[in-house]
N, C-alpha and C. Protein backbone atom coordinates (compact mmCIF):
# COMPACT_ATOMS: atom_id res chain seq x y z
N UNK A 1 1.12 -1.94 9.44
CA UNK A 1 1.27 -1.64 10.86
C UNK A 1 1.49 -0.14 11.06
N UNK A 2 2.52 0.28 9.68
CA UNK A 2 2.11 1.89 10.36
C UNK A 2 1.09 3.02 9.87
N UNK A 3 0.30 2.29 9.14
CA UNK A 3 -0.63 2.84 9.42
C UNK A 3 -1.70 3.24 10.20
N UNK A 4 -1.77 1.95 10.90
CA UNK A 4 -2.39 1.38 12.16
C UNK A 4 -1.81 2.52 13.29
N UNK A 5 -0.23 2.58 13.08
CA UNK A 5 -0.20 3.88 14.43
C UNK A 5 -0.20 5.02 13.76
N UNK A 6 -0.09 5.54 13.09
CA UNK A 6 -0.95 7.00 12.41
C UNK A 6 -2.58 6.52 12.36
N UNK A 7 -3.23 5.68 12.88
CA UNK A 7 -4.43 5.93 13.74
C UNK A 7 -4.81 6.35 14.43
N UNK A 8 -3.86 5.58 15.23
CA UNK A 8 -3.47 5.71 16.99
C UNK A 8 -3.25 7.23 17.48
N UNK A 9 -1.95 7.44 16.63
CA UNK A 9 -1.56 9.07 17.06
C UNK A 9 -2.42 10.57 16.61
N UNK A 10 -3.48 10.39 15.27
CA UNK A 10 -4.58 10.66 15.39
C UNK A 10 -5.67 10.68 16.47
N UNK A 11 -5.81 9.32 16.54
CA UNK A 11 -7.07 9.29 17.75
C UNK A 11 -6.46 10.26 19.19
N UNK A 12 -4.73 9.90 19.49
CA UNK A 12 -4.61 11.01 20.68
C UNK A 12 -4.63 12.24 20.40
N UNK A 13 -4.72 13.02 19.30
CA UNK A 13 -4.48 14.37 19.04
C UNK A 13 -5.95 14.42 19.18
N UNK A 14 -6.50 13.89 18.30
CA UNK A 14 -7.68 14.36 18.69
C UNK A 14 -8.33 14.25 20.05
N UNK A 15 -8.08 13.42 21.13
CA UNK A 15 -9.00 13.23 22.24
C UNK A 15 -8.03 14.63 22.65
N UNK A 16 -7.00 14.98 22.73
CA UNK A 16 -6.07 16.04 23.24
C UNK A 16 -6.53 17.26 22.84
N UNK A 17 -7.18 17.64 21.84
CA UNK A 17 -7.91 18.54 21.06
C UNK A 17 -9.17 18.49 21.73
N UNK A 18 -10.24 17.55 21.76
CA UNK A 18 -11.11 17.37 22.34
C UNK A 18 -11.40 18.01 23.96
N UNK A 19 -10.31 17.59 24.89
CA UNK A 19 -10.28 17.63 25.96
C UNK A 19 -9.08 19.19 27.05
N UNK A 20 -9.33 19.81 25.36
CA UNK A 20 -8.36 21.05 25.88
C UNK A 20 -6.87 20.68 26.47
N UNK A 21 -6.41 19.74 25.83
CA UNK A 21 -5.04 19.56 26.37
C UNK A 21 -3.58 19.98 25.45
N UNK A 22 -4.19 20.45 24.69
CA UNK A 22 -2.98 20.70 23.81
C UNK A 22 -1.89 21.25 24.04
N UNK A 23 -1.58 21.96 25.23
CA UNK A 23 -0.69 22.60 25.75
C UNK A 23 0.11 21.86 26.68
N UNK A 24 -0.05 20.35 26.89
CA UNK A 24 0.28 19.40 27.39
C UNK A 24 0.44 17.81 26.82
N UNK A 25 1.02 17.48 27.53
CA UNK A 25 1.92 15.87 26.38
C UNK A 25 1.20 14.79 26.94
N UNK A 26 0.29 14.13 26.12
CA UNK A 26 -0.63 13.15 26.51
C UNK A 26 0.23 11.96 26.14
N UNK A 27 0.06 10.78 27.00
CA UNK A 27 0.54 9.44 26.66
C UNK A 27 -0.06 9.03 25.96
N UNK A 28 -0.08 7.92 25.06
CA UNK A 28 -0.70 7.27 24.51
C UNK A 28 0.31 5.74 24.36
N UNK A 29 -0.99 4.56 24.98
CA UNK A 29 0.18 3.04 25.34
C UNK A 29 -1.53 2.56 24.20
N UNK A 30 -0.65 1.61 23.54
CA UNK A 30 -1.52 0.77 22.43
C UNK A 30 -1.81 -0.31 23.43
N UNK A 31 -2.70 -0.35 23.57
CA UNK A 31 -3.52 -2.29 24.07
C UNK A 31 -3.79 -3.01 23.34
N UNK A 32 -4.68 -2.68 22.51
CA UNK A 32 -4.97 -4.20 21.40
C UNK A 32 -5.29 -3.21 20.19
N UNK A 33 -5.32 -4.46 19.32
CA UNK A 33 -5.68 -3.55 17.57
C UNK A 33 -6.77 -5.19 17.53
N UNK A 34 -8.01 -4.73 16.44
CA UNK A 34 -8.94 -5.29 16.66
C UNK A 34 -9.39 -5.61 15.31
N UNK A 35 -9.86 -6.72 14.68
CA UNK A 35 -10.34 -6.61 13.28
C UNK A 35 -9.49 -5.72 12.17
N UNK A 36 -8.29 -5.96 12.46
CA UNK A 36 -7.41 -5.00 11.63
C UNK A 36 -7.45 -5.61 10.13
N UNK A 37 -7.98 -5.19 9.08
CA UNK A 37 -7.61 -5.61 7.84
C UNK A 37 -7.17 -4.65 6.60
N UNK A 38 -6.41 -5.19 6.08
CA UNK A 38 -5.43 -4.30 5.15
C UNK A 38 -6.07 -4.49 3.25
N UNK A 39 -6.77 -3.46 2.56
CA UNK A 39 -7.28 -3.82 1.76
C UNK A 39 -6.60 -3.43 0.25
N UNK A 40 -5.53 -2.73 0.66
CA UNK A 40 -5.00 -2.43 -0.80
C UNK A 40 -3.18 -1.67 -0.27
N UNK A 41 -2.44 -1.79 -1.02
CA UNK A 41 -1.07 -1.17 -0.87
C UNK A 41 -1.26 0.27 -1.02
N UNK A 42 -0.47 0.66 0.54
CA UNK A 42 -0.04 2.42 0.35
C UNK A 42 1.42 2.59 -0.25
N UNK A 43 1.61 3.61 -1.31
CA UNK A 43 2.93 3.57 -1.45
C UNK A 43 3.54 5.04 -1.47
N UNK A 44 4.26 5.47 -1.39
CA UNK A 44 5.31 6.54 -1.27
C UNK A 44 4.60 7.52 -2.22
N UNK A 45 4.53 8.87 -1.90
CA UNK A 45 3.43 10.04 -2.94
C UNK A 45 1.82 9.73 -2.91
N UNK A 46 0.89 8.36 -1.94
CA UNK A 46 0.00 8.60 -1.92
C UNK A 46 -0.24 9.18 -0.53
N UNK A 47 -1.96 9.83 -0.85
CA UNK A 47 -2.42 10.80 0.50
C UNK A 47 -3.33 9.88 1.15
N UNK A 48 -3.13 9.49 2.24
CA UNK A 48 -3.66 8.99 3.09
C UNK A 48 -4.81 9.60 4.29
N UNK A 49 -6.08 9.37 4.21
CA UNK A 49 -6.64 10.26 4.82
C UNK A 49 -7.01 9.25 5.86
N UNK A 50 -7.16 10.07 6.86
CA UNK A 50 -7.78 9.31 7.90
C UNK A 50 -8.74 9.23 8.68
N UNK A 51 -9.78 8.59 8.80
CA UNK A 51 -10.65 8.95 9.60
C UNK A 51 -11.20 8.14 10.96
N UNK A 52 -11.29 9.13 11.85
CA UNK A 52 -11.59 8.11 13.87
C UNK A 52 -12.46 8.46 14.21
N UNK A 53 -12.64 7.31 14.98
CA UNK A 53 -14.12 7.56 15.37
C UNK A 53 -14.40 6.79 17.25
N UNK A 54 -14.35 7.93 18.21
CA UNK A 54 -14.29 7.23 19.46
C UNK A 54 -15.47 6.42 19.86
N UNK A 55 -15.45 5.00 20.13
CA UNK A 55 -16.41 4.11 20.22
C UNK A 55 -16.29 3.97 21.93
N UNK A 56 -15.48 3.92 22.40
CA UNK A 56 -15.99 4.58 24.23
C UNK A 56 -14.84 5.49 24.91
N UNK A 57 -15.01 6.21 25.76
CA UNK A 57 -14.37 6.38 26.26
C UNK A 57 -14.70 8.15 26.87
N UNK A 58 -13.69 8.67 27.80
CA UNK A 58 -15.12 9.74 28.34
C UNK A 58 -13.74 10.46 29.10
N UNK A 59 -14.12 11.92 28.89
CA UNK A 59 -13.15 13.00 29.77
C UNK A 59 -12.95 12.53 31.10
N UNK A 60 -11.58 12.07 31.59
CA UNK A 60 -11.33 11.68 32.62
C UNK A 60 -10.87 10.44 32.83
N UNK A 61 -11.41 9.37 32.02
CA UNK A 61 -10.78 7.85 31.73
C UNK A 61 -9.75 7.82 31.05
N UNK A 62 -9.04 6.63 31.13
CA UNK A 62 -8.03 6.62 30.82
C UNK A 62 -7.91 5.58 29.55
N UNK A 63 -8.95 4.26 29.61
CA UNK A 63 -8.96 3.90 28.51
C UNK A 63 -10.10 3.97 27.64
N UNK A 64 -9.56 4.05 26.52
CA UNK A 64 -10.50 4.35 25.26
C UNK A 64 -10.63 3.21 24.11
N UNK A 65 -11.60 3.56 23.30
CA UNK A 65 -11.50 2.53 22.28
C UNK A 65 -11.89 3.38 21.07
N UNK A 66 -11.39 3.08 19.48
CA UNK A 66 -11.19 3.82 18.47
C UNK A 66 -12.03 2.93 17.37
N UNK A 67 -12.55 3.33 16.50
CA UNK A 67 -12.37 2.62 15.15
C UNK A 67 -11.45 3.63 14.62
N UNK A 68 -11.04 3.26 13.08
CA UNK A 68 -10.00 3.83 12.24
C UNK A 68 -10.73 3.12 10.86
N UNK A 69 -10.24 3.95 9.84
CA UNK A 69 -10.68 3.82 8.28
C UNK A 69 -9.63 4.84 7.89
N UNK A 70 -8.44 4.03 7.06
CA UNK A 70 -7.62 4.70 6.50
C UNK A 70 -7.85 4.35 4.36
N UNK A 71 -7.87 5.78 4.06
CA UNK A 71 -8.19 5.55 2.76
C UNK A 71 -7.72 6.28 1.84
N UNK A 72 -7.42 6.21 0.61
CA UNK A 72 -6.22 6.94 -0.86
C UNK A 72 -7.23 7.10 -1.60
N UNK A 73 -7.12 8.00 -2.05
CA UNK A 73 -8.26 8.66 -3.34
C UNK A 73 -9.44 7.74 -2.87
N UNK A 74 -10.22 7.99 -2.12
CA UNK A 74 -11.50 7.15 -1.58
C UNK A 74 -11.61 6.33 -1.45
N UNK A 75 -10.80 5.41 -1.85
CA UNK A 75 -10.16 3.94 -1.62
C UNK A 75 -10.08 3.52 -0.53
N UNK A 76 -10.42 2.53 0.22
CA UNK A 76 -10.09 2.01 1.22
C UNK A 76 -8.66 1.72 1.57
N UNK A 77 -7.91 1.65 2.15
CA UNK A 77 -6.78 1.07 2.18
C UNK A 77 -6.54 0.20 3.20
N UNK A 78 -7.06 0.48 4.24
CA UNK A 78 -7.19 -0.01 6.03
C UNK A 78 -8.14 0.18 6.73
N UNK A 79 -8.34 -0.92 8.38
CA UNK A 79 -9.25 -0.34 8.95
C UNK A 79 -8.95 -1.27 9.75
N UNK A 80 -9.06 -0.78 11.31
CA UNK A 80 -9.10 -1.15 12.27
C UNK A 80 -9.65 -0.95 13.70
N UNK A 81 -9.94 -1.54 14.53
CA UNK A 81 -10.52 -1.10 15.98
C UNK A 81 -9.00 -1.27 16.89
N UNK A 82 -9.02 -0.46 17.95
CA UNK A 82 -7.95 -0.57 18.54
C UNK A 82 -8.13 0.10 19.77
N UNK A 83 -8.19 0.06 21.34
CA UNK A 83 -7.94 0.61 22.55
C UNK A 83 -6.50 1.04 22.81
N UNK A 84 -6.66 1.86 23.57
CA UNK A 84 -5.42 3.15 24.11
C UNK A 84 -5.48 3.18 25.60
N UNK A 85 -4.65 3.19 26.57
CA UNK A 85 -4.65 3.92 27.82
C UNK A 85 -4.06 5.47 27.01
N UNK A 86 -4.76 6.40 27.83
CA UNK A 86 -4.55 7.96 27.76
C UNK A 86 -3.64 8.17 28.98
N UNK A 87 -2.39 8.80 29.12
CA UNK A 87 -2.32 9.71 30.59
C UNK A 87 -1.79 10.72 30.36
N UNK A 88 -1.81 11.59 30.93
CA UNK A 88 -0.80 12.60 31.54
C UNK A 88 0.67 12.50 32.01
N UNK A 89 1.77 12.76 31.50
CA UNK A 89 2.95 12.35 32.77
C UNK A 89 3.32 13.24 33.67
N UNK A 90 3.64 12.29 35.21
CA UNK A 90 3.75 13.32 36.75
C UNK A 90 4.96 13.93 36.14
């Protein structure tokens, strides 16, 4: 599961990166996690790389949808689909 949100908080840095917001605090609310399957144990001293990939979502909307592929020495370790509401706070 926490890998699943070091997805998540990836995918907002990056749309935040993406969308010139970095100088500002983007929300990020989890909606669903999707086809999540877990293929091998992460443990303490391994490097976890991560990689996202936005499957919809568009400057100005608020919800998005992600894949994720989390992996250790090229290894698979995880992978999941998962939607986000994005906002801004007033």
């Amino acid at each position: 599961v926490t890998i699943v949100e070091a997805m998540a908080q990836t995918a907002g840095v990056m749309v935040g990166v993406a969308l010139g917001l970095e100088d500002q605090r983007l929300l990020l609310y989890f909606m669903s996690i999707d086809k999540a399957k877990f293929r091998r144990k992460v443990i303490p001293g391994d490097v976890l790389e991560l990689r996202i990939e936005t499957l919809r979502g568009k400057p100005g909307g608020k919800v998005w949808k992600f894949g994720g592929v989390a992996s250790v020495n090229g290894e698979m370790a995880a992978e999941a689909e998962f939607s986000a509401m994005m906002d801004l706070p007033s």
